[in-house]
Each structure stands twice: as structure tokens, then as C-alpha cells.
C-alpha atoms as a PDB file:
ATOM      1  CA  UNK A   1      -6.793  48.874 180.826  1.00  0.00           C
ATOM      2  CA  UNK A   2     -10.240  47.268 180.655  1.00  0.00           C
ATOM      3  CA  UNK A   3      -9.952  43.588 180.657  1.00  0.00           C
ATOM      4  CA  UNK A   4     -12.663  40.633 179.952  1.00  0.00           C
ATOM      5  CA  UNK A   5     -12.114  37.210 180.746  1.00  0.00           C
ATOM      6  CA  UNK A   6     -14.376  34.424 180.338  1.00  0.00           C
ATOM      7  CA  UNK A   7     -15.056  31.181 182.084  1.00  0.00           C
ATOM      8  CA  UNK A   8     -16.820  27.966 182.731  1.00  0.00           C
ATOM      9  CA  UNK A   9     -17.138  26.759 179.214  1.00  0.00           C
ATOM     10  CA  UNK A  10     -16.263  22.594 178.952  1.00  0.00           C
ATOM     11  CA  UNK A  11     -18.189  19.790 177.469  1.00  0.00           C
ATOM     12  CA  UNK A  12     -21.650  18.599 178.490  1.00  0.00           C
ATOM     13  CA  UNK A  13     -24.003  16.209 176.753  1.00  0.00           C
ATOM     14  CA  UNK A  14     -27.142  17.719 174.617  1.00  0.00           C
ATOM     15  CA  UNK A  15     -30.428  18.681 177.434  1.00  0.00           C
ATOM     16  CA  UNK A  16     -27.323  19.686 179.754  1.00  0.00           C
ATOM     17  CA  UNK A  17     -26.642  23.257 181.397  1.00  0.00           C
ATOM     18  CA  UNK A  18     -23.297  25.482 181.524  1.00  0.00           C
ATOM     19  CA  UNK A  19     -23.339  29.213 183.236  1.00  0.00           C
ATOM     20  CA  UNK A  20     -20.422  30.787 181.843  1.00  0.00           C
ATOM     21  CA  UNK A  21     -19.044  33.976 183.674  1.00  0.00           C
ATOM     22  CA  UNK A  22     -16.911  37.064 182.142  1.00  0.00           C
ATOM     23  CA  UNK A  23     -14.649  39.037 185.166  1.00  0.00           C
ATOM     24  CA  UNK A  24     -14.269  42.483 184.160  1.00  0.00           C
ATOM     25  CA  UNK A  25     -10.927  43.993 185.110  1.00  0.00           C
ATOM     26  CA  UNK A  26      -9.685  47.511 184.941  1.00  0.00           C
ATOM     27  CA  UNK A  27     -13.284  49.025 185.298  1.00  0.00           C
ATOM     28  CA  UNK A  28     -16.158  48.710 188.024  1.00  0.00           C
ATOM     29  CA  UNK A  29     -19.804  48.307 186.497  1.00  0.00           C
ATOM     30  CA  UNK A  30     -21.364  50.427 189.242  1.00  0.00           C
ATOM     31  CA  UNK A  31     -19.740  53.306 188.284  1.00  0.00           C
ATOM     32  CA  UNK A  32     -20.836  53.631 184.293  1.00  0.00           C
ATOM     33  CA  UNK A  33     -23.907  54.829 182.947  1.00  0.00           C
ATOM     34  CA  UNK A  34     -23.865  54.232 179.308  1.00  0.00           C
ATOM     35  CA  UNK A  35     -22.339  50.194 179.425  1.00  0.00           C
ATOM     36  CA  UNK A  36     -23.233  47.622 177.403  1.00  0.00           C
ATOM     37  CA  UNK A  37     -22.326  44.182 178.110  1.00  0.00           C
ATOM     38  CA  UNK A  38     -23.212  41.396 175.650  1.00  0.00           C
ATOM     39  CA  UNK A  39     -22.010  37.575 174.434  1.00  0.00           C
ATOM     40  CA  UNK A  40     -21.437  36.108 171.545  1.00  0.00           C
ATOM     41  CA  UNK A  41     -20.620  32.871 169.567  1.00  0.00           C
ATOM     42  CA  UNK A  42     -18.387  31.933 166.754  1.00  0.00           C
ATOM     43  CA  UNK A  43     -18.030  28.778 164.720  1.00  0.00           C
ATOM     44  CA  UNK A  44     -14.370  28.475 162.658  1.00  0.00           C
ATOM     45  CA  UNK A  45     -15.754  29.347 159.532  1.00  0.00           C
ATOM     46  CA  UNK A  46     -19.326  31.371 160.477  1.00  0.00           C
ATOM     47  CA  UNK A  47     -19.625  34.651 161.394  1.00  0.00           C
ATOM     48  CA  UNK A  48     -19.637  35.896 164.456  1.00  0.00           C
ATOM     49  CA  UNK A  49     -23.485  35.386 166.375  1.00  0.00           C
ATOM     50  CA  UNK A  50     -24.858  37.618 168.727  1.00  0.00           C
ATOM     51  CA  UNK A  51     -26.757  36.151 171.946  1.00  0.00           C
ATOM     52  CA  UNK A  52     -27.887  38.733 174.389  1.00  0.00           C
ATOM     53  CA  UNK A  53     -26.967  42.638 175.813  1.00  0.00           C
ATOM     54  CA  UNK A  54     -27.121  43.659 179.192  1.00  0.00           C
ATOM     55  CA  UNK A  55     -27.740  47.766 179.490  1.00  0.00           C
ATOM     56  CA  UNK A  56     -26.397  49.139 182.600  1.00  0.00           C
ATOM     57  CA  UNK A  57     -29.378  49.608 184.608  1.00  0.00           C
ATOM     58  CA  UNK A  58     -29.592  45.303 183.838  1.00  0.00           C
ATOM     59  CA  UNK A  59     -32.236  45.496 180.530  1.00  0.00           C
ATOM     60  CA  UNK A  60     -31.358  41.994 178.894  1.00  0.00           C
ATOM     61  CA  UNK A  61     -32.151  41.666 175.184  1.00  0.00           C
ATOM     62  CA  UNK A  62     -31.906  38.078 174.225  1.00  0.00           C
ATOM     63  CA  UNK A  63     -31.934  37.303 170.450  1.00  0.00           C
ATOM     64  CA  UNK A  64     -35.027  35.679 169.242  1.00  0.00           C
ATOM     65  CA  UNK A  65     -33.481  32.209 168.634  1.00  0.00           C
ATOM     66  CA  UNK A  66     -32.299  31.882 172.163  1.00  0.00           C
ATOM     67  CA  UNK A  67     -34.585  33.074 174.221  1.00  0.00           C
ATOM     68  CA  UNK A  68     -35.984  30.511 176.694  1.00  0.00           C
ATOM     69  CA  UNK A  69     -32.644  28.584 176.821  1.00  0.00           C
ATOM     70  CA  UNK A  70     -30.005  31.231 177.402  1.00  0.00           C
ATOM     71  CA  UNK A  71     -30.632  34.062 179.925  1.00  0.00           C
ATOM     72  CA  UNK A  72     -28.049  36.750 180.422  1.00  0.00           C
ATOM     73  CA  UNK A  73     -27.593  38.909 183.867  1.00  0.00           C
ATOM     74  CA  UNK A  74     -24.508  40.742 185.930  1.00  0.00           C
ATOM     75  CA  UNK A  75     -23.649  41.161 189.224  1.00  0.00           C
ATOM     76  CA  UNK A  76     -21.879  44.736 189.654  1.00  0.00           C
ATOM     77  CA  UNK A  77     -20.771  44.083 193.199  1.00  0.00           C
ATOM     78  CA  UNK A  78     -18.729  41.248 191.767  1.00  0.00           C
ATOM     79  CA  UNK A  79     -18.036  42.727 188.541  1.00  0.00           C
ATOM     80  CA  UNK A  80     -18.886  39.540 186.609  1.00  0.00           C
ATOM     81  CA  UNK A  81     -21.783  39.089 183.194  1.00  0.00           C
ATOM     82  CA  UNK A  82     -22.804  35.673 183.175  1.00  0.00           C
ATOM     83  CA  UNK A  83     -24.860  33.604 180.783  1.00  0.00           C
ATOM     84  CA  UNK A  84     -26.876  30.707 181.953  1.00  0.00           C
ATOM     85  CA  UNK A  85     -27.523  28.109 179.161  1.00  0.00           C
ATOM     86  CA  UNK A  86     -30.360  25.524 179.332  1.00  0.00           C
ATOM     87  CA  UNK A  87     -31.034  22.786 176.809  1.00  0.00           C
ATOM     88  CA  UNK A  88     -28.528  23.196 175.076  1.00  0.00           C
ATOM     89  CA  UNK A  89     -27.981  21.234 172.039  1.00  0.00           C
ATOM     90  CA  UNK A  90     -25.239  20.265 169.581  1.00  0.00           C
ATOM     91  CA  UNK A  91     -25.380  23.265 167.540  1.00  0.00           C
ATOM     92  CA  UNK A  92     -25.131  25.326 170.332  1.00  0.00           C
ATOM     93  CA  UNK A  93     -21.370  24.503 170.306  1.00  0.00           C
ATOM     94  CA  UNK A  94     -18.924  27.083 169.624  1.00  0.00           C
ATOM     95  CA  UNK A  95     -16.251  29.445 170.860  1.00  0.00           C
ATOM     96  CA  UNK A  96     -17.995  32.047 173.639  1.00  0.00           C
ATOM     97  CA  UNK A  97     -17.144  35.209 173.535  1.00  0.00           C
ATOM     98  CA  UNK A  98     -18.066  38.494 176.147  1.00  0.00           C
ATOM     99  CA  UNK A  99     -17.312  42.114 174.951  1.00  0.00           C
ATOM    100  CA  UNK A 100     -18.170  45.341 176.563  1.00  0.00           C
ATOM    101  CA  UNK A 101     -19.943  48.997 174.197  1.00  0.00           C
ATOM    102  CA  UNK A 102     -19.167  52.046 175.951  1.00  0.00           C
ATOM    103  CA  UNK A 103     -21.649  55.135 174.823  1.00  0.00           C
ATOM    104  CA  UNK A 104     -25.109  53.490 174.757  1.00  0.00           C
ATOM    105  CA  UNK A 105     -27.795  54.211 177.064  1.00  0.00           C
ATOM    106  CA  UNK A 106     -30.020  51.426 175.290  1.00  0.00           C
ATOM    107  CA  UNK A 107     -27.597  48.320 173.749  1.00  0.00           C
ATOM    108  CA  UNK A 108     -28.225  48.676 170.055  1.00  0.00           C
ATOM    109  CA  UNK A 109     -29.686  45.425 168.382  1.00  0.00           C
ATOM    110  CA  UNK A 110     -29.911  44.169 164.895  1.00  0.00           C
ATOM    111  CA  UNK A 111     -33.521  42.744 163.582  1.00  0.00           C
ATOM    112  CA  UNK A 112     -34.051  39.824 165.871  1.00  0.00           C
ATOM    113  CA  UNK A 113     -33.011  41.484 169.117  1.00  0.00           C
ATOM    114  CA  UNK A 114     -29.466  40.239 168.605  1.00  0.00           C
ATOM    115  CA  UNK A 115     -26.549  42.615 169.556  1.00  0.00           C
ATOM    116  CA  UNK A 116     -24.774  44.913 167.534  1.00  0.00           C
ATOM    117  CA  UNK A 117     -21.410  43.087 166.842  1.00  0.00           C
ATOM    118  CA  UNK A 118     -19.718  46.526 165.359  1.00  0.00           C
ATOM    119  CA  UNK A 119     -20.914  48.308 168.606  1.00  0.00           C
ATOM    120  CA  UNK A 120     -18.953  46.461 170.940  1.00  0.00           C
ATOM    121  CA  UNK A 121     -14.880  47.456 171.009  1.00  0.00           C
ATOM    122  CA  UNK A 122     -13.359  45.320 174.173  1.00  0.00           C
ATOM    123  CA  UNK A 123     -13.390  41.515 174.407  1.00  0.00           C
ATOM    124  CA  UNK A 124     -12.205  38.816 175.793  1.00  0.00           C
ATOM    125  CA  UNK A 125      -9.949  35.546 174.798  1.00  0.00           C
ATOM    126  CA  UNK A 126     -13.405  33.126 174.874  1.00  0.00           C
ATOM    127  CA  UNK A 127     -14.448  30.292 176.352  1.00  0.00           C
ATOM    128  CA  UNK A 128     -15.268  26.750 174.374  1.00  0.00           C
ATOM    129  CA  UNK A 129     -18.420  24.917 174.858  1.00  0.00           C
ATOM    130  CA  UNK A 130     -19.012  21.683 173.337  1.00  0.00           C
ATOM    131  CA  UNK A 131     -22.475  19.472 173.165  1.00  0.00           C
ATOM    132  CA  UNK A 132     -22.394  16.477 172.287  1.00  0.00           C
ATOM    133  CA  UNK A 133     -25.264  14.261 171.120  1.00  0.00           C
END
């Protein structure tokens, strides 16, 4: 059973960094061809916001908002996505998620460069990061 589970979220003040790290159990990156791996972010109350999609040979897609302050990569010997965060600011607070797409050579994107939300089917529990001003 394929399991995600995120880390490293806390609190840090606005202009601050956080690299937050998702451990993939149950499966080994090197051995899949067709594997996305992606984050996203949800506010109580807002839908669900796509960040950036790793494709298994490591092509990162970064939605348009983010890119420049959040930068996405994997380590397969370790099994681990990460997601380095720079600058971050207040409104960059919000519930983490990671989530792994099985079947796609290319991680599919909405207008924006964001990732499909609907494509990905296994995720994990979250991790919260707060900004404060």
C-alpha cells in the first residue's frame, strides 16, 4: 500500500524559508516510468491549489504564481519529493499537501502550469505552514 507522508511544515515569519519533504512508502520512485509527483495547498474554506509536478525523469512544472519562490525536486535514492519555499509571505499559509498520478508520462497541468488536482489519486495527511507578518 502506497503511502505519502509529509514533513517540515511549522511557523516562520514573512521573507523566511521552509523545505518541506513527502517519504513515499510502499513504492520505490526508481522503478516507475509513468509517476507523477506534485504538492498542493488548501485554505479551510478555498479550494484546493496546485503548486508544482515532478514527472519521473525529474521535469518540474511550477505554477505561474509561484515560480521563483517555490521550487520542487525528488531524490529517488531516498524516496522523498521535497518543496523548497523562499519568501514566503502570509498568504502563503495553508495546509500542504503531496499526492502521487500513476499513468502519465508528462504530469498534466491546468492553464497556468498548475497540476491537475483530479489526476492525482494517493495523498498524504499534510503538513501546516504558517507566515506570519
Amino acid at each position: 500500500q502506497v503511502q505519502l507522508q509529509e514533513s517540515g511544515g511549522g511557523s516562520v515569519q514573512a521573507g523566511g524559508s521552509l523545505r518541506l519533504s513527502c517519504a513515499a512508502s510502499g513504492i520505490d520512485l526508481r522503478d516507475y516510468r509513468s509517476l507523477c509527483l506534485a504538492w498542493f495547498r488548501q485554505v479551510p474554506g478555498k479550494e484546493r491549489e496546485g503548486i508544482a509536478a515532478i514527472d519521473t525523469d525529474g521535469s518540474a512544472r511550477s505554477t505561474d504564481s509561484l515560480k521563483g519562490r517555490f521550487t520542487i525536486s525528488k531524490d529517488n535514492a531516498r524516496n522523498t519529493l521535497y518543496l523548497q519555499m523562499n519568501s514566503l509571505k502570509p498568504e502563503d499559509t495553508a495546509m500542504y499537501y503531496c499526492a502521487a498520478a500513476w499513468g502519465w508520462v508528462r504530469c498534466p497541468t491546468v492553464p497556468g502550469s498548475a497540476p491537475l488536482s483530479e489526476a492525482y489519486n494517493n495523498w498524504g495527511q499534510g503538513t501546516q505552514v504558517t507566515v506570519s507578518s
